[in-house]
C-alpha atoms as a PDB file:
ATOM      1  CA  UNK A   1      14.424  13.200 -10.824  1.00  0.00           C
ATOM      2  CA  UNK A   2      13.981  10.719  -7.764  1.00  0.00           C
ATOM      3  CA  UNK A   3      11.244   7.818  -8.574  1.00  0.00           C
ATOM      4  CA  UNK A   4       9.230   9.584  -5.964  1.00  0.00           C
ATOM      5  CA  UNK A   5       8.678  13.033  -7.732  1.00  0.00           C
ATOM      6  CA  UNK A   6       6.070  13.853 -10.176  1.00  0.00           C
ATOM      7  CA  UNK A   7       5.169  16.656 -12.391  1.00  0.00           C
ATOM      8  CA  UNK A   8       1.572  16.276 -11.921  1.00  0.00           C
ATOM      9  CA  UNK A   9      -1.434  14.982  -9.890  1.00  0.00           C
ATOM     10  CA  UNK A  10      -2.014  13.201 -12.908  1.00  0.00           C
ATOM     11  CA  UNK A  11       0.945  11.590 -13.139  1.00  0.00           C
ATOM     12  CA  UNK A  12       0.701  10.458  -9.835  1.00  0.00           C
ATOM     13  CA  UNK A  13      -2.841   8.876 -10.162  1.00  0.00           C
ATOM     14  CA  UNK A  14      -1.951   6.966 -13.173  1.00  0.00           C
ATOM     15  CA  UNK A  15       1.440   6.033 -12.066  1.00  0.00           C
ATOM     16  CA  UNK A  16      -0.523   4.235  -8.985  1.00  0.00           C
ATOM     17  CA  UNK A  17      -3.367   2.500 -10.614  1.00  0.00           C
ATOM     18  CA  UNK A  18      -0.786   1.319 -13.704  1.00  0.00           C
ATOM     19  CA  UNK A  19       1.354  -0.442 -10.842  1.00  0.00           C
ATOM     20  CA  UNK A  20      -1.709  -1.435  -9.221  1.00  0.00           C
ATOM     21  CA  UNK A  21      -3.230  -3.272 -12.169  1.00  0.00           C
ATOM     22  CA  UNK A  22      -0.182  -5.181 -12.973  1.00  0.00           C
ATOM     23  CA  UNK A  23       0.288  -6.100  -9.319  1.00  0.00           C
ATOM     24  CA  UNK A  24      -2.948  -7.524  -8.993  1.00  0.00           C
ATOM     25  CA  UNK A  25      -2.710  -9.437 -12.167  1.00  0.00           C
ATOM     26  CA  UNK A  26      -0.185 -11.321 -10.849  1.00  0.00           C
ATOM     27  CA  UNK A  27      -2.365 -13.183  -8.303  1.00  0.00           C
ATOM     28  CA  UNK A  28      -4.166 -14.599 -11.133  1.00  0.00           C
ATOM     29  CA  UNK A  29      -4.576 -18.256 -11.500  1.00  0.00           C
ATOM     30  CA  UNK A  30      -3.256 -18.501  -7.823  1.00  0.00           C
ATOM     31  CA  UNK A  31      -5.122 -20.898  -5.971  1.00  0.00           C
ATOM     32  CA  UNK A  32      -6.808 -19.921  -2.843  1.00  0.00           C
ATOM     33  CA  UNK A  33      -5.252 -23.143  -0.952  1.00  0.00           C
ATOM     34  CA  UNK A  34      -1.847 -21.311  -1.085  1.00  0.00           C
ATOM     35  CA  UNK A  35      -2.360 -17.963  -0.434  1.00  0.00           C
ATOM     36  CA  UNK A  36      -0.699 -18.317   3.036  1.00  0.00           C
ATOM     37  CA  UNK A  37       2.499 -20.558   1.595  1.00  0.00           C
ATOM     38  CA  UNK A  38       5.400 -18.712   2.463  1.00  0.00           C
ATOM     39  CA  UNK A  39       8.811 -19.337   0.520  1.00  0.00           C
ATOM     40  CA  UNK A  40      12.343 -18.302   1.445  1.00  0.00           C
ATOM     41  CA  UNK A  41      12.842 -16.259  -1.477  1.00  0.00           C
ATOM     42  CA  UNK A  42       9.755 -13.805  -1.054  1.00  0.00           C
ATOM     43  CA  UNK A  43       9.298 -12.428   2.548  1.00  0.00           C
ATOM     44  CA  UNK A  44       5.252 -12.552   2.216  1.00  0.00           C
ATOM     45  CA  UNK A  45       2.911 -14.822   1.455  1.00  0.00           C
ATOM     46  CA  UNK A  46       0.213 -13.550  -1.848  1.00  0.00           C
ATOM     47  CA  UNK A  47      -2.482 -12.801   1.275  1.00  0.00           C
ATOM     48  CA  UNK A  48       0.655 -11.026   3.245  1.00  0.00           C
ATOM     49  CA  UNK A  49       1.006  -8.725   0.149  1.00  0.00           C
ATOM     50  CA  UNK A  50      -2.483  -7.773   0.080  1.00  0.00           C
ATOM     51  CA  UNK A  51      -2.912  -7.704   3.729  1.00  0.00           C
ATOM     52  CA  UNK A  52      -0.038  -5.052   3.957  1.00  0.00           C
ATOM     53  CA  UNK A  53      -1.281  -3.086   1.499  1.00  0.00           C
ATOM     54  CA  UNK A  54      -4.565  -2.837   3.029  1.00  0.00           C
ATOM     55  CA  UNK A  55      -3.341  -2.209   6.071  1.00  0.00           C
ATOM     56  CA  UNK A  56      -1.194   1.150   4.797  1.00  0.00           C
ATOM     57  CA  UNK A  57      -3.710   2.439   2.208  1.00  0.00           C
ATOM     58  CA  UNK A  58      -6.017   2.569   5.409  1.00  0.00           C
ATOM     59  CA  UNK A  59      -3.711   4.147   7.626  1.00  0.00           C
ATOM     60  CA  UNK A  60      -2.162   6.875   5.480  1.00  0.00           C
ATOM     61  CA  UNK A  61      -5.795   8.097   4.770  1.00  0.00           C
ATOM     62  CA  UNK A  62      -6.422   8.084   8.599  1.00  0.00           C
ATOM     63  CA  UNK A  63      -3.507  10.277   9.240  1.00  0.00           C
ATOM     64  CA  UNK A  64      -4.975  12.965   6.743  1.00  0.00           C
ATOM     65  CA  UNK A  65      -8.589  12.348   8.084  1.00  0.00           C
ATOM     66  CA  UNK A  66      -7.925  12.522  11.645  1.00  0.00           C
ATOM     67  CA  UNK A  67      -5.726  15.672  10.984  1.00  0.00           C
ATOM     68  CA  UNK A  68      -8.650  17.790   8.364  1.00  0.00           C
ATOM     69  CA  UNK A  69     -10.935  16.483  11.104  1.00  0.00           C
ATOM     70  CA  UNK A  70      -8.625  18.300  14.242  1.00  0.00           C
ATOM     71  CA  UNK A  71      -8.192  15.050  15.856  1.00  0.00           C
ATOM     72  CA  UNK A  72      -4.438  13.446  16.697  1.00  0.00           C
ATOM     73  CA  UNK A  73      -3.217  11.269  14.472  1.00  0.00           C
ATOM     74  CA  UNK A  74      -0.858   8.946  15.765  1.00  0.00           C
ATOM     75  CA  UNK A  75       1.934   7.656  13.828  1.00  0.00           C
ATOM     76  CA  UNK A  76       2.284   4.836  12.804  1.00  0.00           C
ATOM     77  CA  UNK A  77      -0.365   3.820  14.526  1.00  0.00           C
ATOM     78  CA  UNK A  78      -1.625   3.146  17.960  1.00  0.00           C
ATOM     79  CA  UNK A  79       0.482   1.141  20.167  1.00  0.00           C
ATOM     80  CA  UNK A  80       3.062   0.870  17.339  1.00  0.00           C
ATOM     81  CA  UNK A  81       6.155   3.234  16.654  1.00  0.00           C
ATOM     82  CA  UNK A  82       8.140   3.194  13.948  1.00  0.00           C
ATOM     83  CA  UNK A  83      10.753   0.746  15.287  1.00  0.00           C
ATOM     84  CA  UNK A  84       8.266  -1.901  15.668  1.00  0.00           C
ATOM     85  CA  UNK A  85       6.864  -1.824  12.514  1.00  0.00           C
ATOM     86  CA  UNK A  86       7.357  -5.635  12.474  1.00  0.00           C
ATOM     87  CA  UNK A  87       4.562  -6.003  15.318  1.00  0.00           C
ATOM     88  CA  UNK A  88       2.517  -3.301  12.672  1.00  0.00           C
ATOM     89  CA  UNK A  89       2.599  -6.005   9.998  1.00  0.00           C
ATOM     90  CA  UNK A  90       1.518  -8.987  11.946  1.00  0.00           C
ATOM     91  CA  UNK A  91      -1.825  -6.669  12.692  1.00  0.00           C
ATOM     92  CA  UNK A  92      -2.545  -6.376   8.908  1.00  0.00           C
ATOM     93  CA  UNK A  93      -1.852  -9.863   8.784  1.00  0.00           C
ATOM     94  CA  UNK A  94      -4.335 -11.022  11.553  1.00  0.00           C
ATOM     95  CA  UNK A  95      -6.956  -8.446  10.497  1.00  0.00           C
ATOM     96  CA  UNK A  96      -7.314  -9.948   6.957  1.00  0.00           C
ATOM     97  CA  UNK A  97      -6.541 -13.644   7.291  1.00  0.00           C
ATOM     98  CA  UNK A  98      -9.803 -14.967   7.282  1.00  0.00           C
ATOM     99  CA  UNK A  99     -10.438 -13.870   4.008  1.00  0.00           C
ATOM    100  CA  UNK A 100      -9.658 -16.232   0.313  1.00  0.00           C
ATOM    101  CA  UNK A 101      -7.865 -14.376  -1.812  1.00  0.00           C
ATOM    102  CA  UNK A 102     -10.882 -13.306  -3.906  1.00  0.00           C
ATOM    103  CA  UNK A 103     -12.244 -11.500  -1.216  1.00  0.00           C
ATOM    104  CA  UNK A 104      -8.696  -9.962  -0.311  1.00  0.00           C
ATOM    105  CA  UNK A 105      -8.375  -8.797  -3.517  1.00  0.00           C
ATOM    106  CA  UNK A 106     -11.789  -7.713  -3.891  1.00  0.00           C
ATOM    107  CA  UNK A 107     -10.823  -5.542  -0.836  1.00  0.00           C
ATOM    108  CA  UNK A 108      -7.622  -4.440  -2.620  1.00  0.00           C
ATOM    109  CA  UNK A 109      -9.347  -3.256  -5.686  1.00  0.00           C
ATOM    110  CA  UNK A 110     -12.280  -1.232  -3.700  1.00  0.00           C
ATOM    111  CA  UNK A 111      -9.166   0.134  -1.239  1.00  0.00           C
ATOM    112  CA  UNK A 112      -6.905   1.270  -4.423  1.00  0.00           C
ATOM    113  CA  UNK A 113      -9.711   3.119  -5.912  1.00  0.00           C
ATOM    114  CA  UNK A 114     -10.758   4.805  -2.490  1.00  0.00           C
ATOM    115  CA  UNK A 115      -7.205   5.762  -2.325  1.00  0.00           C
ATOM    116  CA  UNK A 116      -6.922   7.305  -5.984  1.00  0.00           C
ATOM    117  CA  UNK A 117     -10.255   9.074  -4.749  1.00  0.00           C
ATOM    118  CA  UNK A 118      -8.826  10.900  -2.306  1.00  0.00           C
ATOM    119  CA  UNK A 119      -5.748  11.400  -3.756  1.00  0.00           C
ATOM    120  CA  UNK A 120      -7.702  13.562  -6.440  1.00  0.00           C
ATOM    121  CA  UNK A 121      -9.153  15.825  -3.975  1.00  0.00           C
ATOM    122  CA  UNK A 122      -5.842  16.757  -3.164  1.00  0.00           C
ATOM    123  CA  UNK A 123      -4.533  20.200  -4.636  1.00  0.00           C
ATOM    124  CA  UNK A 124      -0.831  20.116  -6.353  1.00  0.00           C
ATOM    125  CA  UNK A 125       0.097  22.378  -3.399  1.00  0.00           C
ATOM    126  CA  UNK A 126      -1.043  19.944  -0.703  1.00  0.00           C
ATOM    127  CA  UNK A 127       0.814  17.112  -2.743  1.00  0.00           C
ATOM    128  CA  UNK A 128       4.050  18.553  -3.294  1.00  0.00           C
ATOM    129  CA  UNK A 129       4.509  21.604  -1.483  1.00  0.00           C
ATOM    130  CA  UNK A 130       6.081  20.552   1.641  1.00  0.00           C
ATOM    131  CA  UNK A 131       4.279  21.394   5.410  1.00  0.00           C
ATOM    132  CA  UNK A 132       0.938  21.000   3.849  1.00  0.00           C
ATOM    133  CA  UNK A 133      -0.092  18.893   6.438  1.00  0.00           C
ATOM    134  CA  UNK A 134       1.002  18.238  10.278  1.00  0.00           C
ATOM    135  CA  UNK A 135       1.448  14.826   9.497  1.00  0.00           C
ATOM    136  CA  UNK A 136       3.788  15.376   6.577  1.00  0.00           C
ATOM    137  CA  UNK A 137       6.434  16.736   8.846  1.00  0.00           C
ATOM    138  CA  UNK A 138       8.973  19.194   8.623  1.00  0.00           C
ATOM    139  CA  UNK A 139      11.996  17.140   7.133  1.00  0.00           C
ATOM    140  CA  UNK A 140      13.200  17.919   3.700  1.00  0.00           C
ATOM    141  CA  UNK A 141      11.595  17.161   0.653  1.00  0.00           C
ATOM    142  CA  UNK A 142       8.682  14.656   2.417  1.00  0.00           C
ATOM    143  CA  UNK A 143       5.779  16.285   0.970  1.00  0.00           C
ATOM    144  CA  UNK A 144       2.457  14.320   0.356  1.00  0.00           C
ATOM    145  CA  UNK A 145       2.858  12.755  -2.632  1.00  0.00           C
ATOM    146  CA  UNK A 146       6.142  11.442  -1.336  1.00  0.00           C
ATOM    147  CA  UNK A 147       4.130   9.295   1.196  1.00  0.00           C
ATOM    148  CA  UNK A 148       1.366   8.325  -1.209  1.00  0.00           C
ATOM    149  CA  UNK A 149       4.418   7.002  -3.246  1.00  0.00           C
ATOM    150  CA  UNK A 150       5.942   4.770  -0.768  1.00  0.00           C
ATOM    151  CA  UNK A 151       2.671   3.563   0.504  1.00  0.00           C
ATOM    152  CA  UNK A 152       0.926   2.635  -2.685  1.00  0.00           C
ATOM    153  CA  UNK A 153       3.577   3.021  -6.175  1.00  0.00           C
ATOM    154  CA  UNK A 154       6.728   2.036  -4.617  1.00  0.00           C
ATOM    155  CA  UNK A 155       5.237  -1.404  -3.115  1.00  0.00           C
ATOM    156  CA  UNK A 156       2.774  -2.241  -5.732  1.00  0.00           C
ATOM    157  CA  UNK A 157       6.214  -1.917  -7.940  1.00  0.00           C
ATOM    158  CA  UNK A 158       8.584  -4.171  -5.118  1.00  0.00           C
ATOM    159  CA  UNK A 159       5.648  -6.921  -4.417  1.00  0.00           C
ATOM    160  CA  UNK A 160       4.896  -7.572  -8.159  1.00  0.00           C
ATOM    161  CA  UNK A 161       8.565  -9.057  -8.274  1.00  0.00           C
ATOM    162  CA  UNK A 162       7.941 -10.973  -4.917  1.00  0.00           C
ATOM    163  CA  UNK A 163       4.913 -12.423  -6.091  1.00  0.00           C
ATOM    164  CA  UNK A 164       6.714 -12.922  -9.162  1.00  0.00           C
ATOM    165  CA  UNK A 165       9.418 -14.971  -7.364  1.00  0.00           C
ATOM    166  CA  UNK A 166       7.020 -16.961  -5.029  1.00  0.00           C
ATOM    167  CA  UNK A 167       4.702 -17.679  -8.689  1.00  0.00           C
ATOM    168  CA  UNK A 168       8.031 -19.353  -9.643  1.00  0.00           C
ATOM    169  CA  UNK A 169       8.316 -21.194  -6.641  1.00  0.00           C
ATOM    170  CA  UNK A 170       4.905 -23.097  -6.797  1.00  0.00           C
ATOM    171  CA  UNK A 171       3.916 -22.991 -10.740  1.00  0.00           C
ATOM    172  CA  UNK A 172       1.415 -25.774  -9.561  1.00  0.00           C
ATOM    173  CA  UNK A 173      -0.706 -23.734  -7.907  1.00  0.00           C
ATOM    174  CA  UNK A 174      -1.400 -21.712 -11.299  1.00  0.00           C
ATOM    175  CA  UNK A 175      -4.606 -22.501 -12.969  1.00  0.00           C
END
């Protein structure tokens, strides 16, 4: 079975708050003064990591609101396609960099659990049955819960690691 298919709605939910809650932990003890330090062995900064994650959670939900609500929904997002996701990024960045890293992952916690919310109002055919929505697409074997994955599981999995390696970096900065 691929790391994106599940057997449940269930599974799902608890696979992404489980990889949530250790991501997050991992910003403990980090001190606000370095969210921004970047280091060559972690692509992000600790606020990048959030930043991105808000940024995704948000849009993914827009594409399925927009859609149930018969409006377009443009993807990735507007004035972005998917070849210039790097430009997508820097947005995410800019949006959230005012904020300490309490706040961002104050913002993080409230955005994961609006996300699990609306993933539970989702039937098992509308997560896994391919075509559910417009915004799926037609290729093969992309259904819903294949884009929750790699917008919320599959990251919160990758940028534990990152954070992991930049913690390394800069054990100073842990409380």
């Amino acid at each position: 079975m691929a790391s994106y298919e599940y057997s449940s709605k269930q599974e799902l939910l608890e696979t992404i708050h489980t990889l949530y809650l250790l991501l997050d932990a991992e910003f403990d003890g980090i001190d606000n003064t370095y969210k921004d330090t970047r280091i060559p062995e972690a692509d992000k900064t600790p606020a990048e990591i959030i930043a991105y994650q808000l940024g995704w959670l948000e849009l993914v939900r827009s594409w399925d609101q927009n859609e149930l609500e018969g409006r377009a929904f443009l993807m990735p997002a507007q004035d972005y396609k998917w070849n210039e996701l790097g430009g997508l990024y820097q947005s995410f960045y800019s949006t959230y960099s005012e904020y300490s890293l309490t706040e961002l992952r104050s913002l993080f916690r409230q955005s994961e659990q609006q996300w699990l919310e609306w993933v539970g109002t989702l039937t098992e055919e509308e997560l896994f049955i391919q075509g559910s929505r417009k915004w799926t697409g037609t290729k093969d074997n992309w259904p819903m819960a294949r884009w929750i994955h790699i917008n919320s599981a599959a990251p919160f999995k990758s940028f534990r690691g990152k954070i992991r390696k930049w913690k390394k970096h800069f054990p100073a900065t842990l409380a």
